[in-house]
Protein backbone atom coordinates (compact mmCIF):
# COMPACT_ATOMS: atom_id res chain seq x y z
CA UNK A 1 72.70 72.11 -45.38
CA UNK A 2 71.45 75.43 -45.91
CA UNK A 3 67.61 76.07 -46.62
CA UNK A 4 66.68 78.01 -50.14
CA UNK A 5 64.55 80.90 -49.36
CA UNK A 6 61.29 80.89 -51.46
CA UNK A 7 60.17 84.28 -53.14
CA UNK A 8 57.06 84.95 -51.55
CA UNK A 9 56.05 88.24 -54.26
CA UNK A 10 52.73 88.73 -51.34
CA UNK A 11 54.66 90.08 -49.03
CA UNK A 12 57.49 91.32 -51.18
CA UNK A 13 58.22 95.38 -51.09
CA UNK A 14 59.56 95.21 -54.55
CA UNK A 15 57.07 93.29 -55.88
CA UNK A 16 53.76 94.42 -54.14
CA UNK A 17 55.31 97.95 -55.60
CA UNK A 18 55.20 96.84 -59.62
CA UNK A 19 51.89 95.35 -58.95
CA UNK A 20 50.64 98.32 -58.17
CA UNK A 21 51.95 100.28 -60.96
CA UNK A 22 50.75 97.30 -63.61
CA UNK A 23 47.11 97.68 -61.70
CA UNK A 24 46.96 101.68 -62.11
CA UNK A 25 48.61 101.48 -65.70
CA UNK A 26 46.05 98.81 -66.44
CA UNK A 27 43.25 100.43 -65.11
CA UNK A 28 43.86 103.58 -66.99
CA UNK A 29 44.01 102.12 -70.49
CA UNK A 30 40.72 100.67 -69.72
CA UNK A 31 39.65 104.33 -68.16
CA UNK A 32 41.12 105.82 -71.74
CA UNK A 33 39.71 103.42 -73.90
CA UNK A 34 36.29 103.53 -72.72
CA UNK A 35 36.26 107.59 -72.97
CA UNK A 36 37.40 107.03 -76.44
CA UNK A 37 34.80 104.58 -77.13
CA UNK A 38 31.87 106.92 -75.67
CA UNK A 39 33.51 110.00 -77.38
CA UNK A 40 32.83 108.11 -80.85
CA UNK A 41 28.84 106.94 -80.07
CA UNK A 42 29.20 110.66 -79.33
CA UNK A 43 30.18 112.09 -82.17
CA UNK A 44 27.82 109.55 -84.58
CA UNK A 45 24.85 110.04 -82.79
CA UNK A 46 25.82 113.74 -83.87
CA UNK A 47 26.36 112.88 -87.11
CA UNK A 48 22.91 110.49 -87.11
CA UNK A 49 21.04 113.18 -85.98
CA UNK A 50 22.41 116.27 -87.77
CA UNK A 51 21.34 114.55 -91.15
C-alpha cells in the first residue's frame, strides 16, 4: 500500500511563491486606495477653504 503525499502549501516553492505575489498585490491596492482617499480630503479641504 502506497502512502498519499499531503500538500503541505508552508513549505511548498510554488505555493510560498503566489503567496507572495497575492500579499504584494494586496498590499498595494490598499497602498493605492489610501493615496486616493487622502488625495480627495485633499482636494475638499481645498475646495472648503477656497470658498
Amino acid at each position: 500500500v502506497t502512502e498519499a503525499q499531503i500538500h503541505e502549501s508552508s513549505v511548498c516553492p510554488d505555493c510560498q511563491k503566489k503567496k507572495a505575489e497575492l500579499a504584494k498585490t494586496t498590499f498595494l491596492r490598499r497602498k493605492k486606495m489610501l493615496m486616493e482617499s487622502a488625495l480627495i480630503q485633499e482636494k475638499l479641504e481645498e475646495q472648503i477653504y477656497s470658498r
